[in-house]
N, C-alpha and C. Protein backbone atom coordinates (compact mmCIF):
# COMPACT_ATOMS: atom_id res chain seq x y z
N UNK A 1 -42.82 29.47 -160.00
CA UNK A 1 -43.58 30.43 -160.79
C UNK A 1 -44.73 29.71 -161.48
N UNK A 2 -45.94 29.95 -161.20
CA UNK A 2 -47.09 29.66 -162.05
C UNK A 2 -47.58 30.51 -163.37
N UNK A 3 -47.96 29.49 -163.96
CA UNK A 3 -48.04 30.22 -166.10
C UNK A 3 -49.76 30.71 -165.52
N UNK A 4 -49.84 31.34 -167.04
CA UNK A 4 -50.74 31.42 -167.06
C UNK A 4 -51.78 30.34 -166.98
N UNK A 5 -51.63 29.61 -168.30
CA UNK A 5 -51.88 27.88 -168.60
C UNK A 5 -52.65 27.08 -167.47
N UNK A 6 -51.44 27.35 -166.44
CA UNK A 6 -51.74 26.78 -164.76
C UNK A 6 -53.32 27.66 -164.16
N UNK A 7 -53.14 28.92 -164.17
CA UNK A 7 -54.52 29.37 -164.12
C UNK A 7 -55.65 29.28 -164.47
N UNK A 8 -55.53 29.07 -166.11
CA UNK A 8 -56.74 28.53 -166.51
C UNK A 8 -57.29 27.57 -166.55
N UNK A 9 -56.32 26.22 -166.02
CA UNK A 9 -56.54 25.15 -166.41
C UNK A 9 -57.53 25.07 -164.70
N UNK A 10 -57.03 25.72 -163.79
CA UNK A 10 -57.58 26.10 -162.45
C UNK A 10 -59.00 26.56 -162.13
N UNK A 11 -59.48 27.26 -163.44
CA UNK A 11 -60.72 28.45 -163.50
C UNK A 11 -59.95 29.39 -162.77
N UNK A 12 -59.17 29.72 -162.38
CA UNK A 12 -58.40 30.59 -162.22
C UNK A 12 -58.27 32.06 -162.98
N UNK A 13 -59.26 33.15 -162.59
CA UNK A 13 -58.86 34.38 -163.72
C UNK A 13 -57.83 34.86 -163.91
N UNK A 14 -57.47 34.83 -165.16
CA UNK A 14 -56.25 35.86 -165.71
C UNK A 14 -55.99 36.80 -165.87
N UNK A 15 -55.68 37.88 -164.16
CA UNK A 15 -55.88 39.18 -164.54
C UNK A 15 -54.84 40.24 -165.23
N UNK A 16 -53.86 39.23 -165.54
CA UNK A 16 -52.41 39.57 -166.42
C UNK A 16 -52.87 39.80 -168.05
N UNK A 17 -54.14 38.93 -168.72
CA UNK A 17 -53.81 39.16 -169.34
C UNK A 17 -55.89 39.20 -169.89
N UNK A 18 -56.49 38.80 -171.44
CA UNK A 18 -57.72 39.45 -170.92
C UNK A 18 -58.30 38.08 -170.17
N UNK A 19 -59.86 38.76 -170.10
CA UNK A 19 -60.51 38.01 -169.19
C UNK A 19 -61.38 37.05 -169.65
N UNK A 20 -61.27 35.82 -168.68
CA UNK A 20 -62.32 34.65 -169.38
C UNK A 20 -63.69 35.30 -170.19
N UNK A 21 -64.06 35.35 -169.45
CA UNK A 21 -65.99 36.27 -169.65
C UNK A 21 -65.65 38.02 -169.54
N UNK A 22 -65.91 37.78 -171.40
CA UNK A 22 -65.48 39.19 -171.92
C UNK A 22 -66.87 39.96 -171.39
N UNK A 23 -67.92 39.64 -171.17
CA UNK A 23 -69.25 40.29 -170.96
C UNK A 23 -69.04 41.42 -169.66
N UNK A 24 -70.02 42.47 -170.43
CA UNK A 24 -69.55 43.52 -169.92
C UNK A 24 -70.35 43.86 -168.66
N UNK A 25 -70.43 44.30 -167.25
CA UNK A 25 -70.88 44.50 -166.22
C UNK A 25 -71.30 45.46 -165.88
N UNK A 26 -72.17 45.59 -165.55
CA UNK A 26 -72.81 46.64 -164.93
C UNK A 26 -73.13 46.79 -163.22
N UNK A 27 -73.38 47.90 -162.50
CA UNK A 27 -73.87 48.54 -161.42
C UNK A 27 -74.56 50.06 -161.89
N UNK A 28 -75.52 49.85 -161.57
CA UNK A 28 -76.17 51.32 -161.66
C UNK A 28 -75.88 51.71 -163.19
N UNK A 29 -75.24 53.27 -163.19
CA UNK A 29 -75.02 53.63 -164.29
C UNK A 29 -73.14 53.08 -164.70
N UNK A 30 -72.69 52.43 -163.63
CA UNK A 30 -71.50 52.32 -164.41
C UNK A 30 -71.87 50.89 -165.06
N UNK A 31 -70.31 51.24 -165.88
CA UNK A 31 -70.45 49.78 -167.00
C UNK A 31 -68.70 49.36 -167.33
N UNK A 32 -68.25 48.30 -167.32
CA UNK A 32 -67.47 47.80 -166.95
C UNK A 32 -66.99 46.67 -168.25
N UNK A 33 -66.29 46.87 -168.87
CA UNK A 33 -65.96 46.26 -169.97
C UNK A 33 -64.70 45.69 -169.88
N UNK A 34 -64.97 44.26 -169.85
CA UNK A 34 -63.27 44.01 -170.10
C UNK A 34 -62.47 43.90 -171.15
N UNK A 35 -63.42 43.37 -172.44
CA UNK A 35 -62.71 43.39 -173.70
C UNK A 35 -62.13 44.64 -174.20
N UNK A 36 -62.61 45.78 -173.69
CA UNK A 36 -61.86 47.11 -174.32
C UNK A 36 -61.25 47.74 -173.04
N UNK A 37 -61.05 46.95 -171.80
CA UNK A 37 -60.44 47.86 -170.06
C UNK A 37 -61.03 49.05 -170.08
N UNK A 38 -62.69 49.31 -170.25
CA UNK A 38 -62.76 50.91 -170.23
C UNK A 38 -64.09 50.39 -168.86
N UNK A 39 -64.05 51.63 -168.24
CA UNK A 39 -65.41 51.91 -167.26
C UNK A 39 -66.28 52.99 -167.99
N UNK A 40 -67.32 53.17 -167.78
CA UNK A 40 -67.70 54.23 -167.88
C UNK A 40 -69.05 54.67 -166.73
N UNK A 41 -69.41 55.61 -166.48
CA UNK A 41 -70.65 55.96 -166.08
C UNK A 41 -71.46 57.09 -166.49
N UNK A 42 -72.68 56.58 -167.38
CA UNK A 42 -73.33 56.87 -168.07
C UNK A 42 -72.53 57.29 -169.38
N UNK A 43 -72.39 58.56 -169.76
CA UNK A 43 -71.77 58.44 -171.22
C UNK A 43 -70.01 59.20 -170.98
N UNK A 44 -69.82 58.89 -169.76
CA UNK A 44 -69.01 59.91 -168.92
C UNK A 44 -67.59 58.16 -168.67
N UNK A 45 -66.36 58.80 -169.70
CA UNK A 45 -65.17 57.45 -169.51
C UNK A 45 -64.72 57.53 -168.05
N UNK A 46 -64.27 56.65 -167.36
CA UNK A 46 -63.22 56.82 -166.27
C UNK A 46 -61.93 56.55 -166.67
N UNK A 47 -61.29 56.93 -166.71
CA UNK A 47 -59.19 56.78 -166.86
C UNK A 47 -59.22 55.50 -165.70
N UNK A 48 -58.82 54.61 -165.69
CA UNK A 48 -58.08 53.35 -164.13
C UNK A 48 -56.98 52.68 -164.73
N UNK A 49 -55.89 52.94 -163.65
CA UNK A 49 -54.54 51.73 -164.08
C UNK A 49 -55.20 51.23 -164.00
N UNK A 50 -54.22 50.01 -164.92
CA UNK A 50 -54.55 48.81 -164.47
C UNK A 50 -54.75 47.65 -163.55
N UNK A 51 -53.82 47.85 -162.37
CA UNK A 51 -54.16 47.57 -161.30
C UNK A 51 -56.01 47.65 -160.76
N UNK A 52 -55.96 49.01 -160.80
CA UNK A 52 -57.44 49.57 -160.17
C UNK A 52 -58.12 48.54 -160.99
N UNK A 53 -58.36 48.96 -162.83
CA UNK A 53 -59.25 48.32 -163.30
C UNK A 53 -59.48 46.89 -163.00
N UNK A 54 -58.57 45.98 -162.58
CA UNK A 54 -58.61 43.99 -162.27
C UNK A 54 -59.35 44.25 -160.92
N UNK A 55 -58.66 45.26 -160.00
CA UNK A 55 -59.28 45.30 -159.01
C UNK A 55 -61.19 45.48 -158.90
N UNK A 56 -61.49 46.41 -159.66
CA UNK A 56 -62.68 46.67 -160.20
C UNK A 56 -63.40 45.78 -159.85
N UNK A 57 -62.80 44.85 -161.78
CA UNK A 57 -63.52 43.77 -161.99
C UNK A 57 -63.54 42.51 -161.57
N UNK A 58 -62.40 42.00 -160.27
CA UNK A 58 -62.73 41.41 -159.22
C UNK A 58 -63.54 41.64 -158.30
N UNK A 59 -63.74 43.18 -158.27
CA UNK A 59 -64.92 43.70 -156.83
C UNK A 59 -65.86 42.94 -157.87
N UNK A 60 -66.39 43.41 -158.75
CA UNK A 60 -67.70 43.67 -159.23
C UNK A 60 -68.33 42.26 -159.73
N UNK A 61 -66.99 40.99 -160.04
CA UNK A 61 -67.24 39.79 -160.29
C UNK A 61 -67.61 38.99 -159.08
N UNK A 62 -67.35 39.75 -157.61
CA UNK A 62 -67.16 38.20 -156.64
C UNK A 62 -67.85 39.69 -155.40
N UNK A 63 -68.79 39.98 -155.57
CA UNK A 63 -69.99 40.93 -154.64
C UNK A 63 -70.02 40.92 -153.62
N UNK A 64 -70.17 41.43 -152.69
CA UNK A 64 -70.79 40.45 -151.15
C UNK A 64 -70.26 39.79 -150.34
N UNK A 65 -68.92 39.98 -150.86
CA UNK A 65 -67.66 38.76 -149.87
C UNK A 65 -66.55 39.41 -149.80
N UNK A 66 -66.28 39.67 -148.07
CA UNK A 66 -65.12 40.28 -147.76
C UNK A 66 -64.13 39.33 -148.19
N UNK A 67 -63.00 40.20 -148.86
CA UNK A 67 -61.78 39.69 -149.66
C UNK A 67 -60.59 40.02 -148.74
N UNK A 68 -59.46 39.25 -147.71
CA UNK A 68 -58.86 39.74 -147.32
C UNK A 68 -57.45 40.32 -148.11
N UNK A 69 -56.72 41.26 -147.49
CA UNK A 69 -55.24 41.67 -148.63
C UNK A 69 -54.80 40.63 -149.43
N UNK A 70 -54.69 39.15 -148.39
CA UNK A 70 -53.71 38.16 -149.12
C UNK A 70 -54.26 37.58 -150.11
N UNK A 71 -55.63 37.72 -149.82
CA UNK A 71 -56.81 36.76 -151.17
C UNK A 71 -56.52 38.03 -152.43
N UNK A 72 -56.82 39.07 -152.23
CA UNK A 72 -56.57 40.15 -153.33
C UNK A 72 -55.34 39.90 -154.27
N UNK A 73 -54.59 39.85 -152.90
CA UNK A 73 -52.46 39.99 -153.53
C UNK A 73 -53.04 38.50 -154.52
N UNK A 74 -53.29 37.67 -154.30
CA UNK A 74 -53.15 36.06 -154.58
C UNK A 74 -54.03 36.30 -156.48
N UNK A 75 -55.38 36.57 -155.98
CA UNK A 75 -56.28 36.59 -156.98
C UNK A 75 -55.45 37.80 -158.08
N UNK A 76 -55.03 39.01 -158.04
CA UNK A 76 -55.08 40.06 -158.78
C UNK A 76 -53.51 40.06 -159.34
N UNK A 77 -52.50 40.02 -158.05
CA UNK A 77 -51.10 39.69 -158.42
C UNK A 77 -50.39 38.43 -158.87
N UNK A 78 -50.94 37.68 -158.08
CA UNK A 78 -50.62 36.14 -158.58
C UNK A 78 -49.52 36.04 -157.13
N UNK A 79 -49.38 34.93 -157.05
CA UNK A 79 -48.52 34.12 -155.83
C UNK A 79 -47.65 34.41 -156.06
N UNK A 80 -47.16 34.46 -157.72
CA UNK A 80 -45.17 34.44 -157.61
C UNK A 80 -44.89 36.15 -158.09
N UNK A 81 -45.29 37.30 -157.17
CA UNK A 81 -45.11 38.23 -157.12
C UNK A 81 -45.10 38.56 -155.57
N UNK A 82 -43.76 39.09 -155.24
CA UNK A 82 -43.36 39.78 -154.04
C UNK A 82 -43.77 40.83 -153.82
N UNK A 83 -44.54 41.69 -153.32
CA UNK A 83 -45.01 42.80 -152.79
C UNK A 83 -45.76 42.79 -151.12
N UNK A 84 -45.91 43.68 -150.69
CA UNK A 84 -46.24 43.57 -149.58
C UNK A 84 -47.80 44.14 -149.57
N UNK A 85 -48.53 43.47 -148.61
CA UNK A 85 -50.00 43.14 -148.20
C UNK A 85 -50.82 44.68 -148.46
N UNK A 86 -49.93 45.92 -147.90
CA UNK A 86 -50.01 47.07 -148.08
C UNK A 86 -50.07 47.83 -149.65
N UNK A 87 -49.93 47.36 -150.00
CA UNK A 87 -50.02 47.51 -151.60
C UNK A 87 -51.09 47.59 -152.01
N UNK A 88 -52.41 46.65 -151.53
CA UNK A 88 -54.10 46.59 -151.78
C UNK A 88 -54.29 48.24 -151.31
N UNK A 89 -54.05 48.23 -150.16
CA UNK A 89 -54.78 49.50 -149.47
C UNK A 89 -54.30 50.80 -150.78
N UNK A 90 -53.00 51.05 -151.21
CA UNK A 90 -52.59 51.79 -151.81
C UNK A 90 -53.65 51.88 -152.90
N UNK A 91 -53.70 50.84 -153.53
CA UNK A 91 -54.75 50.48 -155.42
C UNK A 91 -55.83 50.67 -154.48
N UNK A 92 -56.18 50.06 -153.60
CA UNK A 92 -57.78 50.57 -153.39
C UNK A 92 -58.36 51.73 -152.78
N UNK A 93 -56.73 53.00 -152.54
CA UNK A 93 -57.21 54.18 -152.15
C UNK A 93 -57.25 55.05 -153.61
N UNK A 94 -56.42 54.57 -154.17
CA UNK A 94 -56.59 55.04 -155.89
C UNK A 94 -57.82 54.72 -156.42
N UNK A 95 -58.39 53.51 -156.32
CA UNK A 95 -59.67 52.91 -157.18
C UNK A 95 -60.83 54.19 -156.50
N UNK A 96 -61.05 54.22 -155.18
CA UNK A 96 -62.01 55.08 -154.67
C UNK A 96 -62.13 56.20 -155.12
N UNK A 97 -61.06 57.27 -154.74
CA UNK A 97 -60.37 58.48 -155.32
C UNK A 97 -61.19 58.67 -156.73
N UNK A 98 -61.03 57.49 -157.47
CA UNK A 98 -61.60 57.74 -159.00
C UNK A 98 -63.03 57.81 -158.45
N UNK A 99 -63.46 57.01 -158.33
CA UNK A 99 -64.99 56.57 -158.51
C UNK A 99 -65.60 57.25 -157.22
N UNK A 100 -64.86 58.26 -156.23
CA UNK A 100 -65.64 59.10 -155.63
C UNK A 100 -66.04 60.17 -156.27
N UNK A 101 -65.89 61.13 -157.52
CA UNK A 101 -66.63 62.06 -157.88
C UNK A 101 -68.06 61.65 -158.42
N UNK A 102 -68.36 60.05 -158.81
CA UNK A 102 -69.86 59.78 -159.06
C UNK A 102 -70.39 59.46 -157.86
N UNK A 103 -70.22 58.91 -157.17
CA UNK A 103 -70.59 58.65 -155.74
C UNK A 103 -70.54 57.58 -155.43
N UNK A 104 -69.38 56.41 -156.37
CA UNK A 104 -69.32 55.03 -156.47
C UNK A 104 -68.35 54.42 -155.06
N UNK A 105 -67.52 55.20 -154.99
CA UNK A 105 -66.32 54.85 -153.70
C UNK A 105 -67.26 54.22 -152.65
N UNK A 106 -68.11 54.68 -152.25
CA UNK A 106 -68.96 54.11 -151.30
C UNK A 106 -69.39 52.25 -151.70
N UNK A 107 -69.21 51.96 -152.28
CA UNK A 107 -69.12 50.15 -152.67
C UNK A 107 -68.22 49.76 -152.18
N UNK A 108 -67.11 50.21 -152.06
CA UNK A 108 -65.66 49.66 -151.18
C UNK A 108 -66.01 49.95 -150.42
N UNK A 109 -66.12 48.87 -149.24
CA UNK A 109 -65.84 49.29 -147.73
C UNK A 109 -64.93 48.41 -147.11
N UNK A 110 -64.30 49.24 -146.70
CA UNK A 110 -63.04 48.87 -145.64
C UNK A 110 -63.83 47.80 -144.60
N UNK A 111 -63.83 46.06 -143.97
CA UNK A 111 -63.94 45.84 -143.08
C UNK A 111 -62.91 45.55 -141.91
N UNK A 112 -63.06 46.02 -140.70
CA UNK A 112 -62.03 45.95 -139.93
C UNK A 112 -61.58 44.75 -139.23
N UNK A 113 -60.27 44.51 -139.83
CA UNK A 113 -59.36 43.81 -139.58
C UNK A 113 -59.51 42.47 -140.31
N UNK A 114 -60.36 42.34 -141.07
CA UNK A 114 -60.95 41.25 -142.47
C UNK A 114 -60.32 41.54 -143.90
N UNK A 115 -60.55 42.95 -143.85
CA UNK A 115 -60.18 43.48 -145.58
C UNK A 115 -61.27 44.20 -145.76
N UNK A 116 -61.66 44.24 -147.04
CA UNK A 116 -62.63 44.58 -148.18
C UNK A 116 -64.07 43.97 -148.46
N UNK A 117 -65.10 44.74 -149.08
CA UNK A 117 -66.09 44.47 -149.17
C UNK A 117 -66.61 44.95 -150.34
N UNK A 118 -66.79 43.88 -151.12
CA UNK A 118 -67.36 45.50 -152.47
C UNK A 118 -69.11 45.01 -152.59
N UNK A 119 -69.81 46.08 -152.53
CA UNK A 119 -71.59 45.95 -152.26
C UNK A 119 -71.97 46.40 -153.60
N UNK A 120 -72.45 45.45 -153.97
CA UNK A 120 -72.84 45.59 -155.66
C UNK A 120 -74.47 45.92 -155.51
N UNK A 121 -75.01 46.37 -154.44
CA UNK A 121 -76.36 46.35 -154.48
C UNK A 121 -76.20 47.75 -154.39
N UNK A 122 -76.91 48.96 -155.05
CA UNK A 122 -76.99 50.16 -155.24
C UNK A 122 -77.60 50.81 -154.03
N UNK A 123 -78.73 50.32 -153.57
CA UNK A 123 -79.86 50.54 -152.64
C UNK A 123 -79.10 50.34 -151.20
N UNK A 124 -78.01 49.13 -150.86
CA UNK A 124 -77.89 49.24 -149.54
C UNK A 124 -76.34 49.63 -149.39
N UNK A 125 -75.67 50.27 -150.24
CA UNK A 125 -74.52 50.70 -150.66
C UNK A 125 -74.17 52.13 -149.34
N UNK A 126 -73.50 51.96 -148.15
CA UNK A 126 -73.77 53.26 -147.12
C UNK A 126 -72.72 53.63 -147.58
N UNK A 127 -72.76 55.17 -147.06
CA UNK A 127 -71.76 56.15 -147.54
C UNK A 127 -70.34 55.76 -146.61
N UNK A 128 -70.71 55.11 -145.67
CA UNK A 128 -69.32 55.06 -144.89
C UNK A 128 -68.24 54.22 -145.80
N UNK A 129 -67.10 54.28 -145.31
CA UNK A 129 -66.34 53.10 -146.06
C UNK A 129 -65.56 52.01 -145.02
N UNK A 130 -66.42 52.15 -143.67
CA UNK A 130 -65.51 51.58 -142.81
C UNK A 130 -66.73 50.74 -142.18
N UNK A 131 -66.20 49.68 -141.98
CA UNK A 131 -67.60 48.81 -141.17
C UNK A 131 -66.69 48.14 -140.03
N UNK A 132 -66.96 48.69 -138.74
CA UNK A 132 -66.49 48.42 -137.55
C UNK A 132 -67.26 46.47 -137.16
């Protein structure tokens, strides 16, 4: 079992508990706070477990780089948690779900047979969520 301690001493984020770099993030109109776990877009809150929310703010911290399940499970759950690989897809059909009534779901994209992709660029952000 690895401590927390072990993480940080790693640069390792702590998504158990808060986050190194409390500074708050932005895309577009959303905004992403970790010191208070709230999202919002524009003056409009989003509700996210917690799960979703680490997930989030791992998309939104590490841009541009397909993340496969096991890097997710590793980074978000930690190593000494048993769950199965299928578990991402579950939180990241929840995370979308939320953030499809602004039109944000479209930043997750599914790549096939890699994992995940989260596109922090607004402009080349396609509506699909699947990149063959």
């Amino acid at each position: 079992m690895q401590s927390n301690s072990a993480h940080q001493e790693t640069g390792h984020r702590d998504y158990w508990g808060r986050h190194p770099n409390e500074t708050a993030i932005s895309l577009g109109e959303m905004q992403l706070s970790p010191s208070s776990n709230r999202v919002s877009v524009g003056k409009v809150q989003i509700f996210l477990r917690p799960m979703e929310f680490r997930l989030l703010h791992f998309f939104m911290t590490h841009p541009d780089t397909v993340h496969t399940r096991e890097n997710l499970l590793e980074e978000i759950w930690g190593d000494w948690i048993v769950i199965g690989a299928r578990t991402v897809d579950v939180h990241i059909r929840r995370l979308r779900a939320t953030l499809q009534p602004f039109g944000l779901d479209r930043h997750i994209q599914t790549v096939h047979c890699r994992g995940y992709l989260y596109t922090g660029n607004t402009q080349s952000a396609s509506p699909a969520t699947s990149i063959n």
